[in-house]
Protein backbone atom coordinates (compact mmCIF):
# COMPACT_ATOMS: atom_id res chain seq x y z
CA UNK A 1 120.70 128.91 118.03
CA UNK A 2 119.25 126.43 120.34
CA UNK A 3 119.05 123.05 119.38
CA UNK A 4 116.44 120.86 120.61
CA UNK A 5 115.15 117.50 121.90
CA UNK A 6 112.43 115.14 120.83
CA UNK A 7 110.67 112.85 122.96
CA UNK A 8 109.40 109.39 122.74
CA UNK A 9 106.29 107.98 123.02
CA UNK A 10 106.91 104.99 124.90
CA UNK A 11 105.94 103.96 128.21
CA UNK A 12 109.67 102.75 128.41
CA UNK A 13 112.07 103.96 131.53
CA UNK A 14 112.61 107.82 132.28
CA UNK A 15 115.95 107.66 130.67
CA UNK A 16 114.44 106.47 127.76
CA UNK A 17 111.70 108.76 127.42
CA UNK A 18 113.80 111.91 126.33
CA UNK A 19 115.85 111.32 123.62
CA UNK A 20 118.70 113.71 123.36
CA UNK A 21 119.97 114.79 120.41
CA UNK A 22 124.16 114.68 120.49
CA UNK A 23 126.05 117.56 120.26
CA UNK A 24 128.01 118.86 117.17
CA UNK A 25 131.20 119.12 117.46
CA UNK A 26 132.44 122.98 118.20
CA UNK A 27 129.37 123.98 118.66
CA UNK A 28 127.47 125.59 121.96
CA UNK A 29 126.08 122.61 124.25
CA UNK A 30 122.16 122.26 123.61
CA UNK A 31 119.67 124.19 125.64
CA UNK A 32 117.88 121.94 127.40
CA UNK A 33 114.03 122.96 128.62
CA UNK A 34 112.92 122.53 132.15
CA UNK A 35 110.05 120.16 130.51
CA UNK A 36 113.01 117.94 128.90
CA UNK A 37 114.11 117.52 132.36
CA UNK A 38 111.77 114.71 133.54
CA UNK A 39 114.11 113.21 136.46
CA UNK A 40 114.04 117.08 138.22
CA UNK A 41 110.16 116.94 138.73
CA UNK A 42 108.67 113.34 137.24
CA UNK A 43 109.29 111.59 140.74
CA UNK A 44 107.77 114.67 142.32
CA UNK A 45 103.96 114.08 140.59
CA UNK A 46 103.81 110.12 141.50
CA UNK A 47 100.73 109.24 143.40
CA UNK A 48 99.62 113.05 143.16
CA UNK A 49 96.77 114.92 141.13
CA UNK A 50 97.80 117.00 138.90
CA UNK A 51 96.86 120.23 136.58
CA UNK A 52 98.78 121.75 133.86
CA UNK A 53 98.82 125.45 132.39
CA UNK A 54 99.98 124.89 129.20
CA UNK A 55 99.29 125.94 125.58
CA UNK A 56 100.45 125.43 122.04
CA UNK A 57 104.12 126.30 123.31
CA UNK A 58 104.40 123.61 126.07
CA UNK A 59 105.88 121.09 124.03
CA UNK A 60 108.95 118.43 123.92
CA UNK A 61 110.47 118.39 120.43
CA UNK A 62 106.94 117.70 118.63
CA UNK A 63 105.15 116.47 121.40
CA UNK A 64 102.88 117.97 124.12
CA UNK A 65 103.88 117.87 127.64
CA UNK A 66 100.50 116.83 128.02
CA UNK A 67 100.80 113.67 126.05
CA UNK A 68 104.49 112.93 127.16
CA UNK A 69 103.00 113.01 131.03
CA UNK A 70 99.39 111.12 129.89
CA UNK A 71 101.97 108.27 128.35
CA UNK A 72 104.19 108.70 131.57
CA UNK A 73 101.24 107.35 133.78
CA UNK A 74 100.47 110.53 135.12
CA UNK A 75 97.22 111.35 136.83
CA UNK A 76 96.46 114.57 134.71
CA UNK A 77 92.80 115.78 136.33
CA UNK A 78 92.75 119.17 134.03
CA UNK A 79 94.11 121.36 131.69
CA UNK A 80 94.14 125.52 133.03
CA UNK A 81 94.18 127.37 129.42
CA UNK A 82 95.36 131.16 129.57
CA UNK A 83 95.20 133.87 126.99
CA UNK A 84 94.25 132.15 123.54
CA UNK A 85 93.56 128.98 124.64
CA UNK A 86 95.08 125.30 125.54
CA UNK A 87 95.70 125.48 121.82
CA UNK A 88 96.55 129.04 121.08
CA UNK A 89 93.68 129.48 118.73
CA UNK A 90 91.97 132.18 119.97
CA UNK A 91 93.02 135.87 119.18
CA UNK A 92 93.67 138.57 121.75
CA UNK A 93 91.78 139.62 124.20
CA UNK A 94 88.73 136.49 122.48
CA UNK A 95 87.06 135.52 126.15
CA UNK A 96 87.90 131.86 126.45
CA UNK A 97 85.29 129.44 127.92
CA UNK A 98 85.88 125.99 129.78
CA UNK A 99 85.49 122.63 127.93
CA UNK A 100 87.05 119.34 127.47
CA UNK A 101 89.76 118.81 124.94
CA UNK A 102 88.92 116.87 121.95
CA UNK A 103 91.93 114.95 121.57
CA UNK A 104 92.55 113.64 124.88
CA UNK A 105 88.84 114.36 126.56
CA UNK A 106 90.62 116.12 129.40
CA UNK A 107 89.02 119.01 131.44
CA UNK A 108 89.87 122.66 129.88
CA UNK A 109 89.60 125.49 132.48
CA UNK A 110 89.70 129.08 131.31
CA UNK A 111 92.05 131.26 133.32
CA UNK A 112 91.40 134.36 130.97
CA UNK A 113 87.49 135.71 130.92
CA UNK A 114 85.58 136.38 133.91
CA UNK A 115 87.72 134.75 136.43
CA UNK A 116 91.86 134.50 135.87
CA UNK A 117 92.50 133.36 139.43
CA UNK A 118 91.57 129.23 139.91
CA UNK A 119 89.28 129.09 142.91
CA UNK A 120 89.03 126.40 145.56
CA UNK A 121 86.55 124.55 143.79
CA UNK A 122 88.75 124.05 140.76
CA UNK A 123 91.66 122.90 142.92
CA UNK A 124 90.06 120.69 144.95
CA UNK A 125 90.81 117.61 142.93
CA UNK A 126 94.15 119.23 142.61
CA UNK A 127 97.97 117.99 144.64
CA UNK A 128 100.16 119.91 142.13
CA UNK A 129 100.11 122.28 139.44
CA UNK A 130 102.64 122.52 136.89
CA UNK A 131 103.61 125.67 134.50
CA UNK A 132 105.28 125.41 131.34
CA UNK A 133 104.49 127.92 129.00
CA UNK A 134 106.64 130.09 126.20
CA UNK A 135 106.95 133.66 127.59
CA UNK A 136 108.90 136.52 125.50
CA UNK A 137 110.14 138.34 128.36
CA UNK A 138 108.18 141.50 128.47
CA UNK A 139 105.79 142.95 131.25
CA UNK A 140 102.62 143.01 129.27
CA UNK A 141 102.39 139.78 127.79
CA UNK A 142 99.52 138.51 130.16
CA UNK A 143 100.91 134.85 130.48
CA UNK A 144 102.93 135.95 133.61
CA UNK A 145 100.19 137.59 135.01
CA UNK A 146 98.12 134.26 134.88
CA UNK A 147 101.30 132.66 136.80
CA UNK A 148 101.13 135.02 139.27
CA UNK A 149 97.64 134.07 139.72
CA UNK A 150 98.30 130.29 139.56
CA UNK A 151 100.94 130.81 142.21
CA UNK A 152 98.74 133.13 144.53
CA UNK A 153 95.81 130.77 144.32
CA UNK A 154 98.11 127.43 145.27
CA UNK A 155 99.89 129.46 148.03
CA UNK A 156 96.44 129.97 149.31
CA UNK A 157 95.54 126.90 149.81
CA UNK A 158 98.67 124.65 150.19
CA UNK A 159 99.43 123.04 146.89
CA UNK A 160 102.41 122.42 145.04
CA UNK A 161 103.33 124.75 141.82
CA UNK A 162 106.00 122.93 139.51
CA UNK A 163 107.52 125.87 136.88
CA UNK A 164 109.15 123.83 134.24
CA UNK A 165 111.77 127.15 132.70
CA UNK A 166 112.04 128.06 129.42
CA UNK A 167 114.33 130.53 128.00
CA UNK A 168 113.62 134.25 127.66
CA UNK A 169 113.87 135.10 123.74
CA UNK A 170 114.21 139.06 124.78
CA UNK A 171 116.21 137.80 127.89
CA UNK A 172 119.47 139.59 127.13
CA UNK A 173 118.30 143.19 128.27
CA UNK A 174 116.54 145.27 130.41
CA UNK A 175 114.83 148.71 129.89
CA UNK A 176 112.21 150.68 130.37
CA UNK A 177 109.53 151.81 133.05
CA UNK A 178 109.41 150.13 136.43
CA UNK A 179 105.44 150.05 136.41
CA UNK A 180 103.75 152.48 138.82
CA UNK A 181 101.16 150.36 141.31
CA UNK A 182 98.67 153.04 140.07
CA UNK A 183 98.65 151.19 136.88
CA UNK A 184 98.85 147.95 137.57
CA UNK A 185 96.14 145.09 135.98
CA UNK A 186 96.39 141.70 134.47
CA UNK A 187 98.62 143.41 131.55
CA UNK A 188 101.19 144.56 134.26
CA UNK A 189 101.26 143.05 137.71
CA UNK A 190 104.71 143.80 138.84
CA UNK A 191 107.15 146.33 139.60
CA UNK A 192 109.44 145.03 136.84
CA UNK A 193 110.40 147.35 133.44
CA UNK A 194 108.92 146.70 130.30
CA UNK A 195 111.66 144.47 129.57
CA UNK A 196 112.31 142.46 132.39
CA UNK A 197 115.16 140.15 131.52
CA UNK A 198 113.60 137.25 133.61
CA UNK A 199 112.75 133.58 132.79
CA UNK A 200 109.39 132.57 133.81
CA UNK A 201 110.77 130.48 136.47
CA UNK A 202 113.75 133.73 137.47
CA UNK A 203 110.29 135.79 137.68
CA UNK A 204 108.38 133.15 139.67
CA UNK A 205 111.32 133.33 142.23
CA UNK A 206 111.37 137.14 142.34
CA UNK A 207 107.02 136.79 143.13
CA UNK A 208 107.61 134.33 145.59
CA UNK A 209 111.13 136.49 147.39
CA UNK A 210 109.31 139.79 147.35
CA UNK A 211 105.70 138.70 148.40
CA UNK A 212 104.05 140.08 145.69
CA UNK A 213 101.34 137.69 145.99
CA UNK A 214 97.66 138.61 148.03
CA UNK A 215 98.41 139.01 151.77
CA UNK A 216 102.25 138.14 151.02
CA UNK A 217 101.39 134.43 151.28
CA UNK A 218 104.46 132.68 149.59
CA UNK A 219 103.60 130.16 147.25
CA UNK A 220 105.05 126.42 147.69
CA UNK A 221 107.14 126.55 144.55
CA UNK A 222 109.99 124.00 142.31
CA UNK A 223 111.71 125.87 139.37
CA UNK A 224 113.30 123.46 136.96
CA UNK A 225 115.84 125.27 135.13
CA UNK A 226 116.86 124.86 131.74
CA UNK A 227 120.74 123.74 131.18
CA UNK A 228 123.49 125.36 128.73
CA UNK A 229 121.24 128.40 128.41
CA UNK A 230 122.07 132.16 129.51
CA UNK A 231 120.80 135.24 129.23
CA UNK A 232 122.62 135.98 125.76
CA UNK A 233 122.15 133.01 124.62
CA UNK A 234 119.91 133.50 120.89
CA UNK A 235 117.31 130.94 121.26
CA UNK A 236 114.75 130.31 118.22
CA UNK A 237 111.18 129.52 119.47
CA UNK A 238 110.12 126.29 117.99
CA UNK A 239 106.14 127.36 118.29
CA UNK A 240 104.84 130.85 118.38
CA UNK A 241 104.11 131.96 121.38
CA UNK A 242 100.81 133.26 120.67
CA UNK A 243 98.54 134.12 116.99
CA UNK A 244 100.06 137.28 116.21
CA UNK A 245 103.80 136.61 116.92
CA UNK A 246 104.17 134.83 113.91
CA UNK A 247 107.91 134.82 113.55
CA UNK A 248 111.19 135.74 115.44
CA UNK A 249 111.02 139.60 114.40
CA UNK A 250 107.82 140.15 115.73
CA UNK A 251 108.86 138.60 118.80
CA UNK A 252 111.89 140.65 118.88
CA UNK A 253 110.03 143.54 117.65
CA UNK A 254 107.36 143.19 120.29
CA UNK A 255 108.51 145.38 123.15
CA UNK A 256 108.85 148.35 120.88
CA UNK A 257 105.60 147.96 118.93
CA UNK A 258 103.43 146.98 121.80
CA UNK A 259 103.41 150.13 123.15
CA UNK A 260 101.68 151.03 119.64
CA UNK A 261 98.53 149.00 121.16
CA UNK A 262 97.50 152.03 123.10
CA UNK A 263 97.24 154.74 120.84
CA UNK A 264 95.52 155.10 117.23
CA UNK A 265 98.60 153.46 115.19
CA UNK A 266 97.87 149.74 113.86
CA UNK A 267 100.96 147.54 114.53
CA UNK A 268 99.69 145.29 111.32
CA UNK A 269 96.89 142.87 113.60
CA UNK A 270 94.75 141.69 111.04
CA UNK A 271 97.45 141.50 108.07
CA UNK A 272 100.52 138.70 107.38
CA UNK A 273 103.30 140.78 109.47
CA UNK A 274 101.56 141.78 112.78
CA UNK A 275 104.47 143.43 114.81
CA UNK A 276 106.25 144.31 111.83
CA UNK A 277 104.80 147.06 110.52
CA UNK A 278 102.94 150.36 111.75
CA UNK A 279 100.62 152.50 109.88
CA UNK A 280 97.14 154.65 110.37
CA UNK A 281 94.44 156.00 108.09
CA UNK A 282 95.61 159.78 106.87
CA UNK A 283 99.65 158.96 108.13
CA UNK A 284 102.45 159.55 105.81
CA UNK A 285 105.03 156.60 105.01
CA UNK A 286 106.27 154.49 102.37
CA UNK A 287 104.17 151.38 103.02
CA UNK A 288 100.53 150.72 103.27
CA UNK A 289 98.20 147.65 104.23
CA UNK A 290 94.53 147.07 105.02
CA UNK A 291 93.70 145.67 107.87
CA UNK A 292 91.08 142.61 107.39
CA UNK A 293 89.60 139.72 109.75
CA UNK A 294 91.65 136.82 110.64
CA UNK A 295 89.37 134.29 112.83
CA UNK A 296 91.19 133.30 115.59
CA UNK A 297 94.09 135.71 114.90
CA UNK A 298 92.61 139.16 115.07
CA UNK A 299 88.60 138.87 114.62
CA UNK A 300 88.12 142.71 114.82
CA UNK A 301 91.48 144.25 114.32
CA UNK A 302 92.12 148.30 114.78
CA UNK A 303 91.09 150.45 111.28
CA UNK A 304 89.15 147.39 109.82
CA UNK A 305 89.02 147.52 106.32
CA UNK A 306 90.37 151.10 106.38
CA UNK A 307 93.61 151.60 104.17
CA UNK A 308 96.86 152.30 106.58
CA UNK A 309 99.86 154.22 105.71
CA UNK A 310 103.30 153.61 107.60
CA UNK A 311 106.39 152.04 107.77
CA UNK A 312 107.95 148.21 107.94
CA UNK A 313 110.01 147.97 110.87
CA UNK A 314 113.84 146.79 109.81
CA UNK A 315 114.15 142.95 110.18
CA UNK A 316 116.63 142.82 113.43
CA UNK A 317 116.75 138.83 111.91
CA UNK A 318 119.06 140.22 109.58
CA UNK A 319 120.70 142.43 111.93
CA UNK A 320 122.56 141.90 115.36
CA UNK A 321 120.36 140.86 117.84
CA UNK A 322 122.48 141.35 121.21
CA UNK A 323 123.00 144.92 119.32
CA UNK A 324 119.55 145.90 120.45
CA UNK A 325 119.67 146.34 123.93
CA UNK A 326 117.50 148.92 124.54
CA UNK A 327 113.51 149.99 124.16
CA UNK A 328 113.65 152.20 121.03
CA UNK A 329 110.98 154.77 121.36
CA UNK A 330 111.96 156.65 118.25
CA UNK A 331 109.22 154.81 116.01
CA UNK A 332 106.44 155.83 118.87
CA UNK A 333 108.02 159.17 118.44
CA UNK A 334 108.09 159.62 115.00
CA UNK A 335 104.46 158.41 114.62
CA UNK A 336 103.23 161.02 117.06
CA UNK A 337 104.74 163.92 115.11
CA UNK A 338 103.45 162.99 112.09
CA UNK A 339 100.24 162.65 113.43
CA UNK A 340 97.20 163.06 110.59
CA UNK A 341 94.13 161.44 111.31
CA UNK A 342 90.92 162.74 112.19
CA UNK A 343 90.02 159.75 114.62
CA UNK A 344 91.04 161.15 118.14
CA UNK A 345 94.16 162.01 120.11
CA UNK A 346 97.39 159.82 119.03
CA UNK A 347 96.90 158.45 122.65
CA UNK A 348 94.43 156.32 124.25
CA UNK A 349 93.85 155.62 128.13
CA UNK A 350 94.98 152.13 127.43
CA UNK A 351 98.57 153.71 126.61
CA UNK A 352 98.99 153.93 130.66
CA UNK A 353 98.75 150.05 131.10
CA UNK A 354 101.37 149.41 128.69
CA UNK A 355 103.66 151.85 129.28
CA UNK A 356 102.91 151.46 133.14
CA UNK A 357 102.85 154.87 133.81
CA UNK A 358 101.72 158.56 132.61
CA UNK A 359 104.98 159.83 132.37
CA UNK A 360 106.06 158.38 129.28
CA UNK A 361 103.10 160.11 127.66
CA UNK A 362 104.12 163.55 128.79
CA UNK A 363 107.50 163.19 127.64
CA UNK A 364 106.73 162.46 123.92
CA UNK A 365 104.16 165.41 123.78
CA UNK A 366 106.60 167.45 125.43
CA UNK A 367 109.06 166.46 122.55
CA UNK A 368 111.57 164.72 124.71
CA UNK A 369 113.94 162.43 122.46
CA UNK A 370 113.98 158.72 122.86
CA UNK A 371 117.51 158.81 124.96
CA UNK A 372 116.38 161.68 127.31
CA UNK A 373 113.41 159.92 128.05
CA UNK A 374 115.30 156.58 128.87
CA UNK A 375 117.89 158.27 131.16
CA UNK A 376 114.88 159.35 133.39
CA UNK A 377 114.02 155.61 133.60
CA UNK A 378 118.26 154.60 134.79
CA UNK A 379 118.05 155.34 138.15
CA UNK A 380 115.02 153.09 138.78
CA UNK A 381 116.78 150.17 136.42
CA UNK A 382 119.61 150.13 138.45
CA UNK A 383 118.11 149.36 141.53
CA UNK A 384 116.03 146.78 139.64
CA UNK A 385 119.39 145.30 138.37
CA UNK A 386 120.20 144.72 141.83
CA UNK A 387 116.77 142.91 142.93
CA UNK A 388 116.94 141.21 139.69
CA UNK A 389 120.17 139.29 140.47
CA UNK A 390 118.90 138.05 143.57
CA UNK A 391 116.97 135.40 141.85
CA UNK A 392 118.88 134.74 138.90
CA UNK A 393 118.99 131.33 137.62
CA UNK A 394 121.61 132.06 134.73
CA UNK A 395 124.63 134.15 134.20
């Protein structure tokens, strides 16, 4: 388990500003973020103008990177705010609007509503741009996709993006679907498998070295890495990542149970345990739950106020994490052939997106198991293995 660093608010020195917390003796060195890492970029943002894309995760120890660089001296001009919010308020999908943030009265620009790409206008007051946001390492969690837009917009016109890394909580495998371009949109952007085993800043790299971005413009980019961290390395998120990850086994669960989002099956939005627990109106199981309204967590959640019958997915907590190395499909499986409802098909056009493909949809209907289907995906893996470990900041 990681152990982490507060820092200071003082307008002392740089050394001063971090303080580290000393190792125990026998135990692995700390993981240190990228953001704890202030002599690797601090240097880089004197004299310049700068914007952050940051939310509730972007923190060091207790504080904000925001207030850490707004003590620092830094000339902060705006905040960018992805999916649900500078302040991770807002539940998925909620359109989020510009405005000025009440605590420090800075500018709040909404990269997730009508436009997810900053535009000239919004840079123009703009030198640098710095990342640092809490990813979970799988393709359709949309805060990549609003790097990749960050990136393609700065490459465009000739500013500087900072990615200050974090580590990858799901980091320690790879699997399923390379995404097909057919299916690509701001919930999968890249030819990467649902579980990418990438950093934010590994994946920024791989953007950059295969010219994924608009026109293959290559974006000026600085990755700090985290130290003492690697890919199997367990690391406890400090904040949750976003409303309905509440806790460590949703995030681990979230690969698996995300692919739930496009077909009639509730994945528990709108109760205590989202991406825990699975269930639908007229399904058979030994657990049931009502869905109900959570402001700011799930407003309208699927089967509102309709009873759900399912199952509670085992708590890997408990369990060995580096054990589960692969994207169990037997749960989406098992739901399908016990299908009962009187709602629609089991599958919804949204199921493409996630799954980043229509095969994967064929093969359950056609009864495939869960390990036949993932040997059709091997051949594709492999060669993403290879890519993958071009850009590689950790063993």
């Amino acid at each position: 388990m990681a152990i982490f660093v507060s820092c200071k608010s003082s307008n002392n020195s740089l050394a001063d500003s971090v303080e580290q917390t000393k190792q125990v003796e026998g135990e692995p060195a700390a993981i240190q973020l990228g953001a704890e890492r202030m002599d690797q970029y601090l240097k880089a943002l004197q004299g310049k103008r700068v914007a952050l894309v940051v939310n509730q995760t972007s923190v060091i120890g207790k504080t904000h990177l925001v207030d850490t660089l707004l003590q620092l001296g830094v000339d902060i001009k705006k905040v960018f705010a992805p999916e649900h919010g500078f302040r991770g308020n807002h539940s998925a999908g909620a359109i989020i609007k510009d405005g000025k943030d009440l605590k420090t009265s800075l500018d709040v620009v909404s990269l997730y509503g009508t436009n997810k790409k900053p535009s000239a206008a919004m840079l123009a007051d703009v030198d640098v741009v710095i990342f640092d946001i809490q990813d979970v390492g799988v393709r359709f969690y949309t805060y990549i996709s609003t790097m990749h837009y960050v990136m393609e917009a700065c490459a465009e016109l000739d500013k500087e993006v900072i990615v200050l890394d974090r580590p990858n909580p799901n980091g320690y495998y790879i699997d399923g679907p390379i995404l097909d371009p057919e299916y690509k949109s701001f919930i999968g952007m890249h030819a990467i498998p649902i579980v990418h085993g990438l950093t934010v800043g590994e994946l920024a790299q791989m953007i950059n070295g295969e010219k994924w971005l608009k026109n293959e413009v290559v974006c000026n980019l600085k990755v700090v890495p985290c130290l003492n961290y690697t890919h199997d390395s367990l690391y406890k998120l400090p904040v949750r990542p976003s409303p309905n990850l509440p806790n460590m086994n949703a995030v681990y669960l979230y690969p698996y149970l995300g692919l739930f989002e496009g077909t009639n099956v509730s994945i528990g939005r709108g109760t205590d345990s989202p991406f825990q627990i699975i269930g639908r109106p007229g399904a058979e199981g030994s657990f049931s739950f009502t869905p109900r309204s959570i402001p700011g967590v799930s407003d309208n959640p699927k089967h509102l106020g309709k009873e759900c019958v399912g199952e509670v997915i085992p708590d890997f907590l408990n369990g060995h994490i580096l054990d589960q190395n692969t994207l169990n499909l037997n749960w989406l499986i098992q739901m399908y052939e016990t299908n009962r409802t009187e709602d629609g098909e089991y599958f919804k056009d949204f199921f493409y997106k996630l799954a980043g493909n229509k095969e994967l949809r064929f093969q359950i209907e056609s009864g495939m198991s869960d390990a036949a289907i993932r040997k059709t995906w091997q051949p594709a893996l492999d060669k993403y293995e290879v890519k993958r470990k071009m850009y590689l900041l950790y063993p």
